[in-house]
PDB file of N, CA and C in Angstrom:
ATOM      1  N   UNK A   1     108.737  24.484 124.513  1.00  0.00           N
ATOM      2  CA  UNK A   1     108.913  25.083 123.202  1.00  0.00           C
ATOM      3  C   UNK A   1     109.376  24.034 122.192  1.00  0.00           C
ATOM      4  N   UNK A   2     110.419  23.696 122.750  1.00  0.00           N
ATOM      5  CA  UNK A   2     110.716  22.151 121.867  1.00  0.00           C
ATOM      6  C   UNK A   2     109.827  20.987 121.652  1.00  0.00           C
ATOM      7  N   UNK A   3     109.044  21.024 122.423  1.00  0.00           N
ATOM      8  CA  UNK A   3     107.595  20.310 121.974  1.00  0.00           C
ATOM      9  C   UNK A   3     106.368  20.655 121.120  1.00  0.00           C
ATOM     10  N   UNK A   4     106.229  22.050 120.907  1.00  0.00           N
ATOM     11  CA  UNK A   4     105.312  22.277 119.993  1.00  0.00           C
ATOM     12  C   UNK A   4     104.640  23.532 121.215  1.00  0.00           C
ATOM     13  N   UNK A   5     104.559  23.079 122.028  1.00  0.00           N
ATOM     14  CA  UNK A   5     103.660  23.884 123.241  1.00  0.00           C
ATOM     15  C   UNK A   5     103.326  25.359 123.491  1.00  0.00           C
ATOM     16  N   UNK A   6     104.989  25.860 122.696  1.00  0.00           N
ATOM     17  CA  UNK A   6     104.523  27.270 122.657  1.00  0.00           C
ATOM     18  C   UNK A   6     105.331  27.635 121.392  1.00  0.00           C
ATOM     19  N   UNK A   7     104.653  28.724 120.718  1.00  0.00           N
ATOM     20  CA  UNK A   7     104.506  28.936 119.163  1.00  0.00           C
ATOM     21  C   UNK A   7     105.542  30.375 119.563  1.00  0.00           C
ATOM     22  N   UNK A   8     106.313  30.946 118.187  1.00  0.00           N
ATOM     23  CA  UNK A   8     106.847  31.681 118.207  1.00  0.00           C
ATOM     24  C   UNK A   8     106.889  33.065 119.063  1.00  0.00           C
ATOM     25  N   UNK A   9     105.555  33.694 118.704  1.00  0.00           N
ATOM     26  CA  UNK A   9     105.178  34.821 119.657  1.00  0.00           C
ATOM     27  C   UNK A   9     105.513  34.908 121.083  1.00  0.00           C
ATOM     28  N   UNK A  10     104.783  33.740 121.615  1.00  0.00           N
ATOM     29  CA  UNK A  10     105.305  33.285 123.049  1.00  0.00           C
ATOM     30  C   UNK A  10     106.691  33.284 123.271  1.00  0.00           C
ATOM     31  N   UNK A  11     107.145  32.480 122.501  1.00  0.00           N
ATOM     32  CA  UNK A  11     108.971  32.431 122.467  1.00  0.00           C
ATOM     33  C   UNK A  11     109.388  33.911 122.973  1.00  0.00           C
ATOM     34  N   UNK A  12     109.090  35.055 121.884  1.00  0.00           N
ATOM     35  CA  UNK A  12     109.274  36.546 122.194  1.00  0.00           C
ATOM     36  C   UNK A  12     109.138  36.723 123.048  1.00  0.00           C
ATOM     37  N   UNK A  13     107.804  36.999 123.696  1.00  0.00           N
ATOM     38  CA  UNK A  13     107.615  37.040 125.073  1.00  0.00           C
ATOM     39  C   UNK A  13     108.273  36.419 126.177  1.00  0.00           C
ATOM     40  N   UNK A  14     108.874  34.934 126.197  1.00  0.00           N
ATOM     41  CA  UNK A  14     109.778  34.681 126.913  1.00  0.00           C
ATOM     42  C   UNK A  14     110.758  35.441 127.146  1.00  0.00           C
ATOM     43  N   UNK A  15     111.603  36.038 126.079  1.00  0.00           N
ATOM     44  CA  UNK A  15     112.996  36.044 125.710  1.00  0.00           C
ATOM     45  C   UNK A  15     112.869  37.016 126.258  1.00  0.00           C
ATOM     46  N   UNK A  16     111.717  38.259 125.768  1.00  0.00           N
ATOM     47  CA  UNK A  16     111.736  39.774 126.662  1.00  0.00           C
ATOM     48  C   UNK A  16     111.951  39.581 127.981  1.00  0.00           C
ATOM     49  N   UNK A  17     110.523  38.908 128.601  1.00  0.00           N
ATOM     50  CA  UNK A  17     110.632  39.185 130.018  1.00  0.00           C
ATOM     51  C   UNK A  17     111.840  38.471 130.471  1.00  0.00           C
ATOM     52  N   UNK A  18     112.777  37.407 129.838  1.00  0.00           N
ATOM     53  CA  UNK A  18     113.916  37.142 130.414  1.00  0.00           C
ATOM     54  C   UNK A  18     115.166  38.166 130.506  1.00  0.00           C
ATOM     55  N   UNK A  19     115.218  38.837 129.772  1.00  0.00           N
ATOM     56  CA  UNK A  19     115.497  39.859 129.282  1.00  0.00           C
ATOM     57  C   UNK A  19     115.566  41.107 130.331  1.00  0.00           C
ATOM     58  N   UNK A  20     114.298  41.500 130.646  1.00  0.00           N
ATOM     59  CA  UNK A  20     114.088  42.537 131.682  1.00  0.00           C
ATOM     60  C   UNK A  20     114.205  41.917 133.463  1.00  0.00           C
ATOM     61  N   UNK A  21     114.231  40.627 133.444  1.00  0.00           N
ATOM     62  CA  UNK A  21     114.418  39.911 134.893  1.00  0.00           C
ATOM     63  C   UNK A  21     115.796  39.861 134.928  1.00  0.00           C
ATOM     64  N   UNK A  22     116.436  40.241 134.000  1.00  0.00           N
ATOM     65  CA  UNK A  22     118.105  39.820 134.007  1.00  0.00           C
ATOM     66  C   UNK A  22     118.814  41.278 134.244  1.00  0.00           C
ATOM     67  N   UNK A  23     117.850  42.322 133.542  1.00  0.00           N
ATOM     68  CA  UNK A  23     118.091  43.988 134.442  1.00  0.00           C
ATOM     69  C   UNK A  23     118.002  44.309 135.263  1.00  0.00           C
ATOM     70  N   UNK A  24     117.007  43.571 135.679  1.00  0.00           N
ATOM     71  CA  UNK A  24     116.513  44.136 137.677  1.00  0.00           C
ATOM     72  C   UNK A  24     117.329  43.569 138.038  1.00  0.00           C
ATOM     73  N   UNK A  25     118.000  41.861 137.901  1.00  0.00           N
ATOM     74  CA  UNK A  25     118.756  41.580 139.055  1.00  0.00           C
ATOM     75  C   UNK A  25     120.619  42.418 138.666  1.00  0.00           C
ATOM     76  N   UNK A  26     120.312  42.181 137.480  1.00  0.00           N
ATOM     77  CA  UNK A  26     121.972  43.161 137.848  1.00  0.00           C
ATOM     78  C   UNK A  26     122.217  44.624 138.315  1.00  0.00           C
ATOM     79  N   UNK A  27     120.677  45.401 138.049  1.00  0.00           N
ATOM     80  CA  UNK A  27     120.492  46.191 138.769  1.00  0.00           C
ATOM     81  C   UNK A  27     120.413  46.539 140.430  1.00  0.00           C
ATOM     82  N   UNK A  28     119.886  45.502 140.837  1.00  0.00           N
ATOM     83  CA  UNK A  28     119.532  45.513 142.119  1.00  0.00           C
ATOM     84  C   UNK A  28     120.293  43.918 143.228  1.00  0.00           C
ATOM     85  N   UNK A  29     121.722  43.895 142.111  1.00  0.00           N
ATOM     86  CA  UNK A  29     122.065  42.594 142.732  1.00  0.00           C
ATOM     87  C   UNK A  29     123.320  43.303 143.728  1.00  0.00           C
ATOM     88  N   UNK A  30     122.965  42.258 145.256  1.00  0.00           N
ATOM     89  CA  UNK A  30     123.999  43.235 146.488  1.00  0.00           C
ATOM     90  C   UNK A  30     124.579  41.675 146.662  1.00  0.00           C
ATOM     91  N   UNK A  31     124.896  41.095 146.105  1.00  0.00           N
ATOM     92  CA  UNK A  31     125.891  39.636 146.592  1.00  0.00           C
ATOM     93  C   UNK A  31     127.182  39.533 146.875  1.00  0.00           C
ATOM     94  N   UNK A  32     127.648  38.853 147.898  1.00  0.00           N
ATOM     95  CA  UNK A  32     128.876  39.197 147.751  1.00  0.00           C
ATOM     96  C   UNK A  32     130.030  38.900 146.462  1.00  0.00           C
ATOM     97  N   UNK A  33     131.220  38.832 146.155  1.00  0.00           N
ATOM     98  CA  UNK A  33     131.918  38.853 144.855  1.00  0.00           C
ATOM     99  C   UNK A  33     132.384  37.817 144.425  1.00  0.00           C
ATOM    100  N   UNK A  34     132.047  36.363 145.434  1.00  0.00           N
ATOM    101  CA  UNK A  34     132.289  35.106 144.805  1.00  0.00           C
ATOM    102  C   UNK A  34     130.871  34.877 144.352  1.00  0.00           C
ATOM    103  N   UNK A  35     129.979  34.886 145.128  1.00  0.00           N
ATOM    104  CA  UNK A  35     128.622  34.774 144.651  1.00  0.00           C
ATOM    105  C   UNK A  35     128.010  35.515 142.899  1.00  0.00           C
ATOM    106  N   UNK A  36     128.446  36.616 143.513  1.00  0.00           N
ATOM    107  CA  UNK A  36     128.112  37.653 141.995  1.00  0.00           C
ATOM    108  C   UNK A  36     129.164  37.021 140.926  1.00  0.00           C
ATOM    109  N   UNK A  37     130.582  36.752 140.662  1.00  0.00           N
ATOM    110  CA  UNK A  37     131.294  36.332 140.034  1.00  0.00           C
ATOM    111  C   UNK A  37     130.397  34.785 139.554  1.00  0.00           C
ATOM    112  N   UNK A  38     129.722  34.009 140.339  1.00  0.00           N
ATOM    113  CA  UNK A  38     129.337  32.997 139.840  1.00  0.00           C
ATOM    114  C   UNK A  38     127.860  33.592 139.330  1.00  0.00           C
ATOM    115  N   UNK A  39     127.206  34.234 139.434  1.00  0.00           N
ATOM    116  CA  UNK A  39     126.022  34.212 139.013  1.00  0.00           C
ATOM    117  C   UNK A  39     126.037  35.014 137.585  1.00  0.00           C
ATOM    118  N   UNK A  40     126.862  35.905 136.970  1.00  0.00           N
ATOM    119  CA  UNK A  40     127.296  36.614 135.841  1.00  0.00           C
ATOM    120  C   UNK A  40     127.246  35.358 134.567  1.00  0.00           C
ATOM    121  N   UNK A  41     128.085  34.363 134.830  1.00  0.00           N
ATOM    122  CA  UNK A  41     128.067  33.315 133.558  1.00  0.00           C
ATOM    123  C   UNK A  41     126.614  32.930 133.423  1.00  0.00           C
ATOM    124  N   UNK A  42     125.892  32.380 134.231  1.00  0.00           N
ATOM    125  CA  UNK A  42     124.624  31.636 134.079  1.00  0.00           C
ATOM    126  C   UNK A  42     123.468  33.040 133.412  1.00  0.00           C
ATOM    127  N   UNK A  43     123.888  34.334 134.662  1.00  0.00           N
ATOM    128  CA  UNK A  43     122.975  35.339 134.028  1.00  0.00           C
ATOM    129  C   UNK A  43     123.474  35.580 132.084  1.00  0.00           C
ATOM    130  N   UNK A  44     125.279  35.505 131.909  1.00  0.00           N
ATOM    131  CA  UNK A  44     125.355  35.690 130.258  1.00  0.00           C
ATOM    132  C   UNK A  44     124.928  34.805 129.720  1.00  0.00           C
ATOM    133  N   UNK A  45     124.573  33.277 130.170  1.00  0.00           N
ATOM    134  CA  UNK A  45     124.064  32.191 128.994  1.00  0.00           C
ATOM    135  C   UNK A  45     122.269  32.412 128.818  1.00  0.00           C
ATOM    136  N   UNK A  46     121.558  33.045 129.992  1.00  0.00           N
ATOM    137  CA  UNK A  46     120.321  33.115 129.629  1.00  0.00           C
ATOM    138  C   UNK A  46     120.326  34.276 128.982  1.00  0.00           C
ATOM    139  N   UNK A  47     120.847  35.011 128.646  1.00  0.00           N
ATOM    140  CA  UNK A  47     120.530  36.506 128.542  1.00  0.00           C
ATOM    141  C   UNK A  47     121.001  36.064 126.488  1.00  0.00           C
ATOM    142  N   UNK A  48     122.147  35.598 126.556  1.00  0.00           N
ATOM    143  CA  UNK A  48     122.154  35.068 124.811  1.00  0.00           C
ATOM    144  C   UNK A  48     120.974  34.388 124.566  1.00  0.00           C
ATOM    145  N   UNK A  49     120.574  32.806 125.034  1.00  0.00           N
ATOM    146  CA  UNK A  49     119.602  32.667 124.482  1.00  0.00           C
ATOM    147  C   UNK A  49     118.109  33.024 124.268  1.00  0.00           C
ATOM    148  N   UNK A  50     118.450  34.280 125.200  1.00  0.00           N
ATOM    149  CA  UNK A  50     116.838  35.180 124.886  1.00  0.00           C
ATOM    150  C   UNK A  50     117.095  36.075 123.646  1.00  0.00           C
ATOM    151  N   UNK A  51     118.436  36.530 123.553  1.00  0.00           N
ATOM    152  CA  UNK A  51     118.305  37.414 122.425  1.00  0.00           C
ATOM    153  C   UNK A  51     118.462  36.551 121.337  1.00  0.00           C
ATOM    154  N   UNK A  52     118.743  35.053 120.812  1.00  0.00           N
ATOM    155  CA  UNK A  52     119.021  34.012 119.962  1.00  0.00           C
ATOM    156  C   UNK A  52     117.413  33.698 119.497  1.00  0.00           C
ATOM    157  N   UNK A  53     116.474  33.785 120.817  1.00  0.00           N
ATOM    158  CA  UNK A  53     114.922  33.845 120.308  1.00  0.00           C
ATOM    159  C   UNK A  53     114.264  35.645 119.563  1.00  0.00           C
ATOM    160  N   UNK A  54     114.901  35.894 120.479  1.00  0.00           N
ATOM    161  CA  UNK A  54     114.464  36.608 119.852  1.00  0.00           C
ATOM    162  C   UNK A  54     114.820  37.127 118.125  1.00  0.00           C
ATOM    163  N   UNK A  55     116.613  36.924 117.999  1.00  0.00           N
ATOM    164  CA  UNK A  55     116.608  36.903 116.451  1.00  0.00           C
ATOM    165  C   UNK A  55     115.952  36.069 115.782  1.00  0.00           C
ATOM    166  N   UNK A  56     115.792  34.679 115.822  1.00  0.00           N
ATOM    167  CA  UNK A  56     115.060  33.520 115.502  1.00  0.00           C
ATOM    168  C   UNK A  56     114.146  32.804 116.257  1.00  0.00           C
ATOM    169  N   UNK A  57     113.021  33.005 116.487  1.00  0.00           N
ATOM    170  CA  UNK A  57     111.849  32.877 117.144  1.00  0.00           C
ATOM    171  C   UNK A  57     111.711  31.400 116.778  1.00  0.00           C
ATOM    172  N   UNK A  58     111.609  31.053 115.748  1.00  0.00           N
ATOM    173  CA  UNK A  58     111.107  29.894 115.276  1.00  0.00           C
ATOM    174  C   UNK A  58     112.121  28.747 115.236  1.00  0.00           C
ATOM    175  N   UNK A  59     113.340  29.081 115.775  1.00  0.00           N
ATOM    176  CA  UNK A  59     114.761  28.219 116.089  1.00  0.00           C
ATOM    177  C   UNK A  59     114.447  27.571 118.115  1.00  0.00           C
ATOM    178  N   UNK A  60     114.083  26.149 117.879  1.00  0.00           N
ATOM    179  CA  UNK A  60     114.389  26.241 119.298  1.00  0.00           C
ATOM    180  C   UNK A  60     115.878  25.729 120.144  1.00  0.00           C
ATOM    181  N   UNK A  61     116.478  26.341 119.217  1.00  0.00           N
ATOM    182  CA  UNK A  61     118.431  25.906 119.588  1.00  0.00           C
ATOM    183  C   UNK A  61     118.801  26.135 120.592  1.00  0.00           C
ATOM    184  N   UNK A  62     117.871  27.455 121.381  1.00  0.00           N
ATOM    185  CA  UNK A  62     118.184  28.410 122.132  1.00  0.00           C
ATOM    186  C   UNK A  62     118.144  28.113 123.743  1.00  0.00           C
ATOM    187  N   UNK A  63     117.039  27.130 123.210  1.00  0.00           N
ATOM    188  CA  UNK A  63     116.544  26.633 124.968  1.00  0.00           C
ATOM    189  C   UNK A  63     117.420  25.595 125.627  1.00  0.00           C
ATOM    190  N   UNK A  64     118.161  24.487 124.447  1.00  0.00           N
ATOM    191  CA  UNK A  64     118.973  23.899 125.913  1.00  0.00           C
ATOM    192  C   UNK A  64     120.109  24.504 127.101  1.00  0.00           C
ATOM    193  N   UNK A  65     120.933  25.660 125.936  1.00  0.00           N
ATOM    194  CA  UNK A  65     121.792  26.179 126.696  1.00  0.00           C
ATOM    195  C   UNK A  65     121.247  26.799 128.034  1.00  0.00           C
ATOM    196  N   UNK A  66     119.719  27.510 128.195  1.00  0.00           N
ATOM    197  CA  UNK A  66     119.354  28.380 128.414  1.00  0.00           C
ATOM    198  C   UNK A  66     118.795  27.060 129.817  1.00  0.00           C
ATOM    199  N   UNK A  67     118.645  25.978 129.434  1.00  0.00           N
ATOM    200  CA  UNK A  67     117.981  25.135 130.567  1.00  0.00           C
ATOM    201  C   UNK A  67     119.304  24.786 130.709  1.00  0.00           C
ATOM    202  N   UNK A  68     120.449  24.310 130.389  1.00  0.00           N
ATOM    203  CA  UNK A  68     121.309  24.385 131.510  1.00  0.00           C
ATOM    204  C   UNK A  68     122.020  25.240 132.209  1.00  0.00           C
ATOM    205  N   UNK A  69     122.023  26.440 132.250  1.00  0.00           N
ATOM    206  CA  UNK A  69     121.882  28.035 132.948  1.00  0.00           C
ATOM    207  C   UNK A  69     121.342  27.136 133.875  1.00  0.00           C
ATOM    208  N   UNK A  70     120.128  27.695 134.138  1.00  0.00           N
ATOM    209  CA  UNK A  70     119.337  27.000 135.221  1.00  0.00           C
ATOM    210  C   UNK A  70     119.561  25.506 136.456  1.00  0.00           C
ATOM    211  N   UNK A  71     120.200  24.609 135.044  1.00  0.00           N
ATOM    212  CA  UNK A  71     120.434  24.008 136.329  1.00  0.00           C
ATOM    213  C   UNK A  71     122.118  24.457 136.433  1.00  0.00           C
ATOM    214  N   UNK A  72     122.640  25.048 136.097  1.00  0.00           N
ATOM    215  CA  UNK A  72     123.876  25.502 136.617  1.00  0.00           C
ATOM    216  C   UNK A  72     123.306  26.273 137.932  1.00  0.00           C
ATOM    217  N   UNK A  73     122.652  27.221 137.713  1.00  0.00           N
ATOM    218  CA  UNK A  73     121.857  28.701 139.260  1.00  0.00           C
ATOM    219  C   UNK A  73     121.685  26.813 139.745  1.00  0.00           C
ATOM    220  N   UNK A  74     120.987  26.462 139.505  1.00  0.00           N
ATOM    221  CA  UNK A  74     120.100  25.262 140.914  1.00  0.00           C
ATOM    222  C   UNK A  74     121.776  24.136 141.580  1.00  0.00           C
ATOM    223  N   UNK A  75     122.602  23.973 140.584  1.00  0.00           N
ATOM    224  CA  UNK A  75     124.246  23.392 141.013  1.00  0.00           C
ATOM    225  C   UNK A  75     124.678  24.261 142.246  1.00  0.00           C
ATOM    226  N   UNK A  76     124.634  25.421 141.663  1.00  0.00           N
ATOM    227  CA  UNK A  76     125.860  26.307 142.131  1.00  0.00           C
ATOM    228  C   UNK A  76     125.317  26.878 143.559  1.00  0.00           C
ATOM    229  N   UNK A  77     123.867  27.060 143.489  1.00  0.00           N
ATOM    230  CA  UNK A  77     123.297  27.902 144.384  1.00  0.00           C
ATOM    231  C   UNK A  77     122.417  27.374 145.358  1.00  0.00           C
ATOM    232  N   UNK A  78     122.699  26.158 145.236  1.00  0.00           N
ATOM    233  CA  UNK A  78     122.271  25.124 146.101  1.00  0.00           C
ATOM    234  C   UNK A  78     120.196  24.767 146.130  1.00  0.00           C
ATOM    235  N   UNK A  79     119.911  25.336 144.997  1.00  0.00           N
ATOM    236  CA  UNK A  79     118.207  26.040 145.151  1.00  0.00           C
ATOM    237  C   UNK A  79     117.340  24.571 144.584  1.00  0.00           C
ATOM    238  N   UNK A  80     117.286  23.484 145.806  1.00  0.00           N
ATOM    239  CA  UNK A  80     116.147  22.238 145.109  1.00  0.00           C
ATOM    240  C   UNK A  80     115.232  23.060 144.177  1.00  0.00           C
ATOM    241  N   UNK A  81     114.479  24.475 144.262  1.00  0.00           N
ATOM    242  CA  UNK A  81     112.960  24.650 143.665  1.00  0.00           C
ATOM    243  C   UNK A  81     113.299  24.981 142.450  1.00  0.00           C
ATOM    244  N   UNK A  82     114.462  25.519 142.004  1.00  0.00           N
ATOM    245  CA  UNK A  82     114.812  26.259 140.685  1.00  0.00           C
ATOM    246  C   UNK A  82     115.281  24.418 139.967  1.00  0.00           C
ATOM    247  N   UNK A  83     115.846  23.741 140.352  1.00  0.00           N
ATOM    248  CA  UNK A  83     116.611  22.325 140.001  1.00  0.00           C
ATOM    249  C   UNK A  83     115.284  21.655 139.500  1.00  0.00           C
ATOM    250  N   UNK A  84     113.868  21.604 140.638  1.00  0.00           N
ATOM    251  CA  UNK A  84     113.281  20.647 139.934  1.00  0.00           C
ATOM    252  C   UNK A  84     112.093  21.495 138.888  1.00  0.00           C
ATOM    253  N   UNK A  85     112.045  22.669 138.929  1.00  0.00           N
ATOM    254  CA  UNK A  85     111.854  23.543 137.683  1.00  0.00           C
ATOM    255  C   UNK A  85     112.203  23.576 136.403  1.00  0.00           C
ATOM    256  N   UNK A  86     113.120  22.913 136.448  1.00  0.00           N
ATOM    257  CA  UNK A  86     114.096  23.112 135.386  1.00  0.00           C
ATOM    258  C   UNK A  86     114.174  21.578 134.028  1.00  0.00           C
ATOM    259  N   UNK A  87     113.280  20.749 134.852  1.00  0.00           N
ATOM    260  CA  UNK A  87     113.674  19.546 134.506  1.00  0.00           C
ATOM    261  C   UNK A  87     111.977  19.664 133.528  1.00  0.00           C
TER     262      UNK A  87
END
């Protein structure tokens, strides 16, 4: 996004479906309470900068916090595939 690569609309579309992937898992999250306690911050920093696109689509401010979420989940949760995703 910060490259040009994907245009506002898309942005939206990110931010939603990040948005609704962040319901199912708190919906359907059975972890235990150190695990869940750590996964709540990373799930609140992506979950702002989807709604930050979504107020401002055309702002891409939104995405670094939102890529280091990610590699925080790939730190914390030990996950190489999400870490080199992320980069």
């Amino acid at each position: 996004y910060e490259h040009g690569h994907m245009g506002p609309e898309q942005a939206l579309q990110l931010a939603s479906g990040i948005e609704r992937d962040i319901g199912f898992i708190v919906a359907h999250c059975k972890l235990e309470s150190r695990a869940d306690a750590a996964l709540h911050p990373i799930l609140g920093a992506l979950m702002q900068g989807a709604q930050a696109l979504k107020a401002n689509p055309a702002d891409p401010a939104a995405i670094p916090p939102m890529r280091r979420a990610l590699q925080d989940y790939a730190r914390t949760f030990d996950d190489p595939s999400v870490e080199a995703s992320a980069h």
